[in-house]
Protein backbone atom coordinates (compact mmCIF):
# COMPACT_ATOMS: atom_id res chain seq x y z
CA UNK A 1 -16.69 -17.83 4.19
CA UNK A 2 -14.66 -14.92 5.26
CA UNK A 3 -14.93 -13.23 8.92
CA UNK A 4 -16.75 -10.00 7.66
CA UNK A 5 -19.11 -12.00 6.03
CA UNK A 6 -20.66 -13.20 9.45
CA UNK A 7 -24.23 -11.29 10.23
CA UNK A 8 -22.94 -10.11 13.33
CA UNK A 9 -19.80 -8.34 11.79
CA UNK A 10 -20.65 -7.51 8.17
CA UNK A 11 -23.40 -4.54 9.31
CA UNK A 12 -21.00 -2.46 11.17
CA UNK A 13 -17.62 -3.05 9.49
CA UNK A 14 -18.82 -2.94 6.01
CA UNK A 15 -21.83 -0.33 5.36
CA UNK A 16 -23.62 -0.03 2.73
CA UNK A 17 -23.09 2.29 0.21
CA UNK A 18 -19.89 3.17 1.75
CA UNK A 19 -17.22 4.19 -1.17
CA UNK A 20 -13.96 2.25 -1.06
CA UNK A 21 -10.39 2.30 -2.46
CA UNK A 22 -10.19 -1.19 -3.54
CA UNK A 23 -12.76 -0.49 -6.39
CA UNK A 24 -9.84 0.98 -7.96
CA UNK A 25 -6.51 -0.25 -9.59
CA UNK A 26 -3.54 1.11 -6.93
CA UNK A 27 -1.53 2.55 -10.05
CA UNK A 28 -4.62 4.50 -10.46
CA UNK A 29 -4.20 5.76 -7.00
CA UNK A 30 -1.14 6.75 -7.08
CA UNK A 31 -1.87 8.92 -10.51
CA UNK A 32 -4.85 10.99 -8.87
CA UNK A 33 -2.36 11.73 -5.93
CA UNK A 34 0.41 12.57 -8.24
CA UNK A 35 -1.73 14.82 -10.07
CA UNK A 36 -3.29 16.24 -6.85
CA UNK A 37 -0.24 17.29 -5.02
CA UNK A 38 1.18 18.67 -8.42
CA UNK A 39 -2.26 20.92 -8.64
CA UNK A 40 -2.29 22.03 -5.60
CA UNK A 41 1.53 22.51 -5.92
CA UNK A 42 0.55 25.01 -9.03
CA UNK A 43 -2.00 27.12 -7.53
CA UNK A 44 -0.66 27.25 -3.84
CA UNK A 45 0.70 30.44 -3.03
CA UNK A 46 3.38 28.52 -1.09
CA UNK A 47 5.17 26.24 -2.93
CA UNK A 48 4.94 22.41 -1.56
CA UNK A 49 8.06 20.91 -3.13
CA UNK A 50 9.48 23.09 -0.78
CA UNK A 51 8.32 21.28 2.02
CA UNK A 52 8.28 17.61 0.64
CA UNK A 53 11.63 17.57 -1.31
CA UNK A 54 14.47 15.12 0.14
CA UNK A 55 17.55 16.86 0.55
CA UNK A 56 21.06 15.53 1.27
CA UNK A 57 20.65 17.27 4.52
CA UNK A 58 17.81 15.55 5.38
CA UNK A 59 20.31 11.94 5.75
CA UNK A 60 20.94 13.39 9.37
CA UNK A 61 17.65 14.97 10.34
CA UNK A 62 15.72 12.02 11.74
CA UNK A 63 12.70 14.22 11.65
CA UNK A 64 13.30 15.12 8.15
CA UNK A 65 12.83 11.36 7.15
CA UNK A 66 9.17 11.34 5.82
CA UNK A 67 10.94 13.85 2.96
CA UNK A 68 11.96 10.61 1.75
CA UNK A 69 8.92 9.80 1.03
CA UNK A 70 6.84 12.73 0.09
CA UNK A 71 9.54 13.75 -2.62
CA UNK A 72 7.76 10.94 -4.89
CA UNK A 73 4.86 12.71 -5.03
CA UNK A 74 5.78 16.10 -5.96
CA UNK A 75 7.11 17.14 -9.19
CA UNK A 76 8.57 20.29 -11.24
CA UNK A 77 6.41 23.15 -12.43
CA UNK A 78 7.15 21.65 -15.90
CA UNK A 79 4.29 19.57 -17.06
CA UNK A 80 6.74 17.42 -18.66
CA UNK A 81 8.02 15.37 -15.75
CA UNK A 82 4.20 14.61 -13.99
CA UNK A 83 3.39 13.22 -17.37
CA UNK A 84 5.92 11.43 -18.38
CA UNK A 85 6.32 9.87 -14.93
CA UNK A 86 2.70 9.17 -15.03
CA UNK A 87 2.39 8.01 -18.29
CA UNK A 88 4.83 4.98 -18.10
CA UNK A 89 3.69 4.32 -14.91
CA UNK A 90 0.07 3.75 -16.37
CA UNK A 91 1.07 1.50 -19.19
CA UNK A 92 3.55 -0.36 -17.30
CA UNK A 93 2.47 -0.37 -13.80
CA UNK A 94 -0.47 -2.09 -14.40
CA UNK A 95 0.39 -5.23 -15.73
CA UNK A 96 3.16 -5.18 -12.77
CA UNK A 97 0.44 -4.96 -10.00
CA UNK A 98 -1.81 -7.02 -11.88
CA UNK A 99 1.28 -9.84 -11.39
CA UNK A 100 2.10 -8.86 -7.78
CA UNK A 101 -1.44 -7.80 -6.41
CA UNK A 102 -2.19 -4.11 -5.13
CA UNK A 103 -0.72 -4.34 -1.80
CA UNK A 104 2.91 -5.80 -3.22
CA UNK A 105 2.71 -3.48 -5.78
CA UNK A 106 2.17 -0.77 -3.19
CA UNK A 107 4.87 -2.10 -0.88
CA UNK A 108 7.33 -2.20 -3.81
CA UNK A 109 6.56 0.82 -4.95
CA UNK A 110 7.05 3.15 -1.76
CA UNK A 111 10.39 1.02 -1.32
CA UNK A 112 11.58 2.51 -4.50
CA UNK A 113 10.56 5.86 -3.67
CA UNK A 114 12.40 5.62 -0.15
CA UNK A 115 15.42 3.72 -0.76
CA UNK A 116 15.84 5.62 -4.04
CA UNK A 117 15.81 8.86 -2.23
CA UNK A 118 18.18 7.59 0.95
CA UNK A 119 20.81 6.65 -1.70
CA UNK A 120 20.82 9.54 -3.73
CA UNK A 121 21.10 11.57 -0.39
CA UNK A 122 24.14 9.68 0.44
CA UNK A 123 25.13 9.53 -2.70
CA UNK A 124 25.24 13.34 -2.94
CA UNK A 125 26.98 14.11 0.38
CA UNK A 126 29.87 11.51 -0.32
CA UNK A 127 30.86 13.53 -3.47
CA UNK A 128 30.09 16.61 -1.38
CA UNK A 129 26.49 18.73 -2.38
CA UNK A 130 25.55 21.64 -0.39
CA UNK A 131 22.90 20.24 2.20
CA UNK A 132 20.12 22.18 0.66
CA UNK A 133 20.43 20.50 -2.71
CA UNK A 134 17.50 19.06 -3.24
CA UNK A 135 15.08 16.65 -5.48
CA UNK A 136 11.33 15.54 -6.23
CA UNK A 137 9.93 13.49 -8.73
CA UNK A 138 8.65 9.81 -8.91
CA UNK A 139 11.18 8.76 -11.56
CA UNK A 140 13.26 6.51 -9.35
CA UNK A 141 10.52 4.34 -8.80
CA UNK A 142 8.93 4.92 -12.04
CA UNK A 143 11.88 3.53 -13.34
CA UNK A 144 12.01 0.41 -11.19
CA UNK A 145 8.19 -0.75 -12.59
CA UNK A 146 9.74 -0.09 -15.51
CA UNK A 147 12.34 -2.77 -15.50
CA UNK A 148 10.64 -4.37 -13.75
CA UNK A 149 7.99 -5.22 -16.48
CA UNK A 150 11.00 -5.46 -19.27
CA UNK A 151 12.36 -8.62 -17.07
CA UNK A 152 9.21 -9.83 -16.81
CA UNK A 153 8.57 -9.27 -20.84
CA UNK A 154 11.52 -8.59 -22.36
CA UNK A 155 9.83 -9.71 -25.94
CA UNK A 156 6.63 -7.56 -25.54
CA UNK A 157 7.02 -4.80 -28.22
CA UNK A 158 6.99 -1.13 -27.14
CA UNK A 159 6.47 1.86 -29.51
CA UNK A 160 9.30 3.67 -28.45
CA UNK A 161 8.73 7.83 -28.89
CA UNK A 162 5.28 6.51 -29.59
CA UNK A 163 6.04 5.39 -32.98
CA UNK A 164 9.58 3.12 -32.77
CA UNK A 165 8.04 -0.47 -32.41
CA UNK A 166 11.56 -2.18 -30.28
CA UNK A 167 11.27 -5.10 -27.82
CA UNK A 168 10.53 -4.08 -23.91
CA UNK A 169 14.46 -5.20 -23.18
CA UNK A 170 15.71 -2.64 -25.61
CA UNK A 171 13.61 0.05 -24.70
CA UNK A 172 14.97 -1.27 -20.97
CA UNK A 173 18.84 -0.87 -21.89
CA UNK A 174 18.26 2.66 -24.01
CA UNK A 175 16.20 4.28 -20.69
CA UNK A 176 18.91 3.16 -18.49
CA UNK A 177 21.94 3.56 -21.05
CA UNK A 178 22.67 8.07 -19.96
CA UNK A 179 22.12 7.05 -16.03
CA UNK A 180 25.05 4.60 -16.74
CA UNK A 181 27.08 6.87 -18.48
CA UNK A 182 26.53 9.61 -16.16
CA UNK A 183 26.95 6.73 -13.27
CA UNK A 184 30.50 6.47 -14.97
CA UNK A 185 31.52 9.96 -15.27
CA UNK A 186 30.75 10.12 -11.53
CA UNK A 187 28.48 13.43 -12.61
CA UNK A 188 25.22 14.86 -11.53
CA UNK A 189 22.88 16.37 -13.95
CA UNK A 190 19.53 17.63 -13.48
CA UNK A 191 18.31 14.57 -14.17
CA UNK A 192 19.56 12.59 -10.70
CA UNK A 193 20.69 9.45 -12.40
CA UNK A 194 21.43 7.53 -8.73
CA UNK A 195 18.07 7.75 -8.40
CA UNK A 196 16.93 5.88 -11.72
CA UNK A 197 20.24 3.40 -11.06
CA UNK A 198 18.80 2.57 -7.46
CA UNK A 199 15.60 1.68 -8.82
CA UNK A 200 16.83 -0.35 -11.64
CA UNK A 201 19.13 -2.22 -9.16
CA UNK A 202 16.06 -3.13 -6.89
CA UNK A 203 13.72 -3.83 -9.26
CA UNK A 204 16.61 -6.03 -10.68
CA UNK A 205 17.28 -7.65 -7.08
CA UNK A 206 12.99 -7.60 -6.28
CA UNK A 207 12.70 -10.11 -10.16
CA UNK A 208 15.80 -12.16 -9.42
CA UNK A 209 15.71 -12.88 -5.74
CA UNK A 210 11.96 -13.80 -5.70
CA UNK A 211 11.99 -11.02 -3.12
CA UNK A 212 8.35 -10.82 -1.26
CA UNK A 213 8.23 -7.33 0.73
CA UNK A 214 4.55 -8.63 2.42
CA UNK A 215 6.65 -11.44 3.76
CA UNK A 216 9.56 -9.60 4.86
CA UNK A 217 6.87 -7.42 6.39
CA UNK A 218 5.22 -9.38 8.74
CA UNK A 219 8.74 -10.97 9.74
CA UNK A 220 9.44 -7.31 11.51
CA UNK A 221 5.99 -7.63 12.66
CA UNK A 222 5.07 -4.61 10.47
CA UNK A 223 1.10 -5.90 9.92
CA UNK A 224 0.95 -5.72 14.13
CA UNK A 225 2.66 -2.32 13.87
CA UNK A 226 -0.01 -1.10 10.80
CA UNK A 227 -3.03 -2.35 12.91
CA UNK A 228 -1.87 -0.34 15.99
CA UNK A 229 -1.44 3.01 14.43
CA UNK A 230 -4.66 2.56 12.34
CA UNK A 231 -6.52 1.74 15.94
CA UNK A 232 -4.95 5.09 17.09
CA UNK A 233 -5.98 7.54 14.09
CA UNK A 234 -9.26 5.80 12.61
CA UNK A 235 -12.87 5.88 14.59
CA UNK A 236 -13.72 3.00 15.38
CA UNK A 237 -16.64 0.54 15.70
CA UNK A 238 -17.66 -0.92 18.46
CA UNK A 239 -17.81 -4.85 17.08
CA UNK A 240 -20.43 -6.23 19.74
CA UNK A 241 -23.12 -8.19 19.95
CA UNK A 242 -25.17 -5.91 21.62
CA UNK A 243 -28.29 -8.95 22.58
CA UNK A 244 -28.28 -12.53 23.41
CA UNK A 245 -29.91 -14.52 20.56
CA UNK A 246 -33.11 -15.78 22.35
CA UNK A 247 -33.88 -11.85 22.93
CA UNK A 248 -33.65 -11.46 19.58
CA UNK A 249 -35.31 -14.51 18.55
CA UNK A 250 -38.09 -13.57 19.99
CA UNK A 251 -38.25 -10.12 18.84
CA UNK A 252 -38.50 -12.02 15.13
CA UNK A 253 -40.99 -14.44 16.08
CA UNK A 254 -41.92 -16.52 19.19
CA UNK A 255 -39.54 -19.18 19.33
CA UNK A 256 -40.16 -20.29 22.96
CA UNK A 257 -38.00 -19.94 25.62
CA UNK A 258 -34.81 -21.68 26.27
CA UNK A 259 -34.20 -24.49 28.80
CA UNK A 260 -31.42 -23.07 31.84
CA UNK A 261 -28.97 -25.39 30.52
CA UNK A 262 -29.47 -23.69 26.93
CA UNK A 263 -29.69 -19.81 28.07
CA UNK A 264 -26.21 -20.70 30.21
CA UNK A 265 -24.28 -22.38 26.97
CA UNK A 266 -25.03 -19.41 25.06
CA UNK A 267 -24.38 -16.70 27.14
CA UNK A 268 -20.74 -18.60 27.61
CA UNK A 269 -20.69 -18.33 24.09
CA UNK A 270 -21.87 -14.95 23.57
CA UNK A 271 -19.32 -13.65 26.23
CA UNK A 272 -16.57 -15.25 24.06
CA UNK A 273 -17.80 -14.07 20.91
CA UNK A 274 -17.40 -10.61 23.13
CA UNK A 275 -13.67 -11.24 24.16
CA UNK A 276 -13.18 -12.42 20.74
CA UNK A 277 -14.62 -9.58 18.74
CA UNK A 278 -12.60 -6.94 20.99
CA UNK A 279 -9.35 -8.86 20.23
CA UNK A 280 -10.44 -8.11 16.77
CA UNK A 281 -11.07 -4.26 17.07
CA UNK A 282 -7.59 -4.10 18.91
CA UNK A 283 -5.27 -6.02 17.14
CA UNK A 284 -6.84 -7.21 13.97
CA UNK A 285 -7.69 -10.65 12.40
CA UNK A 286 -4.00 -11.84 12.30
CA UNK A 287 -4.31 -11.53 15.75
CA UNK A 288 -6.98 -14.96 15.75
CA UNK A 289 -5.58 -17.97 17.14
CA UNK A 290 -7.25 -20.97 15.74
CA UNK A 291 -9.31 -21.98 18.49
CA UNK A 292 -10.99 -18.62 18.14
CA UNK A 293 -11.28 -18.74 14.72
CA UNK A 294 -13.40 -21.63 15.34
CA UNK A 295 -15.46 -20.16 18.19
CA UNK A 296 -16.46 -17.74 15.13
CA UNK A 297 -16.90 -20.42 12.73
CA UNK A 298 -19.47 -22.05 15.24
CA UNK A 299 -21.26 -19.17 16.49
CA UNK A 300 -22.20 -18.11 13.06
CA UNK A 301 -23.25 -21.42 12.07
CA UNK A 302 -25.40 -21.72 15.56
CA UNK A 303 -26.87 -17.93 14.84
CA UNK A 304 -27.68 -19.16 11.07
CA UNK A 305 -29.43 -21.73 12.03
CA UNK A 306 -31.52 -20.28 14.48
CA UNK A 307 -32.72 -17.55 12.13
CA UNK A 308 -33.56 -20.03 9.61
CA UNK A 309 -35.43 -21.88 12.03
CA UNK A 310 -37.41 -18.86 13.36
């Protein structure tokens, strides 16, 4: 049984009724905010890609950085690149995230998006681009699930144009076959072919180096880091246990009261529960050492049995 299923948890954490993004599939996700951003993009009297495209001068503006991010989810006024871009990633992506889970798949995809948009950045200043020239578009990582799923099944078949059936590690080598040449010709079109190489190479790296970006997370002690800055932006619920249990008891039924000796164990215990369950609220469940994991464990077994005995 998990934590949040304990009684004196599971009504304040988890209310009723109360919508949540894991009903959904994160490629999903990441469609209705591509889509979003390019709406409100279209109708916005101030044009957004302005704001959220990387440029090469953002590589030495430190408070430029998030651009490296928010460049993935904004595309051209051309309804051609949101769809395309969204349509692989819908009939690709999923059987990627259904292999690596929602929050790899997550992971792996924003580390496309970033990395992809550092290097092309660099990439761009080396052979010497104006510091305003600038990019959006999800293709770099796009590209990366891509691959991704041809190394994974390189025999699938793919209707290439939507009516070419080829296997998925042809379809691979043609998508990637103008970045190369481009990559050769050391030439930048519109298309910013770094960007779709960079992916390529880290989805390439991610399949062959069993590479686990949740793992290599909590090494930096980024899951501490994440449950700090969510306990600074997010309101949050006091996770008490606001009576002792007699007093509630006996608010259910008459139980009788306790013997001293009883009333003093679980008021220990209660006060524990306390320390515990603010430990909880402040740094999260990863937090737990074992001996309070069991504390849990027993209280909820203690407070289960007491309501089935009242």
């Amino acid at each position: 049984m998990g934590l949040y299923d304990r009684d004196y948890i599971t009504r304040r954490t988890l209310p009723g009724g109360a919508w949540s993004t894991s009903q959904y599939s994160m490629v999903t996700i990441l469609i209705v905010i591509n889509v979003v951003v390019y709406v409100l993009d279209a109708f916005s009297n101030y044009r957004l890609s302005d704001l959220t495209a990387a440029r090469v001068g953002t590589l030495t503006r430190p408070w430029l950085w998030w651009q490296f991010l928010t460049y993935g989810f904004t595309h051209a006024p051309s309804p051609q690149h949101i769809f395309f871009n969204m349509l692989t990633l819908w009939f690709f992506g999923r059987d990627i995230e259904y292999l690596l889970g929602r929050k790899e798949f997550l992971r792996l995809y924003l580390f496309l998006v970033i990395v992809g948009g550092v290097v092309w950045a660099a990439i761009n200043r080396l052979q010497g681009a104006s510091a305003g020239s600038s990019m959006i578009g999800a293709s770099g990582a796009v590209v990366g699930i891509f691959l991704l799923f041809c190394l994974h099944y390189p025999r699938r078949t793919i209707l290439l144009f939507f009516f070419l059936p080829v296997p998925a590690w042809v379809a691979g080598v043609l998508l990637l076959a103008p970045d190369i040449m481009s990559a050769i010709q050391s030439r930048e079109s519109e298309i910013a072919y770094s960007v779709h190489l960079t992916g390529a190479a880290l989805a390439a790296l991610y399949y062959y180096q069993n590479w686990n970006l949740g793992l290599f997370w909590e090494r930096l002690g980024g899951e501490r880091i994440w449950v700090r800055i969510k306990y600074l932006f997010q309101r949050r619920p006091r996770l008490r246990v606001h009576r002792g249990e007699y007093e509630y008891l006996r608010e259910m039924d008459d139980v009788g009261d306790p013997t001293d000796a009883e009333k003093e164990e679980w008021e220990k215990l209660e006060a524990e529960v306390e320390r515990i369950l603010d430990k909880i609220n402040k740094s999260g469940t990863d937090s737990l050492t074992r001996a309070e994991r069991r504390t849990l464990e027993r209280a909820s077994q203690l407070y289960r049995q007491r309501r089935r005995g009242s």
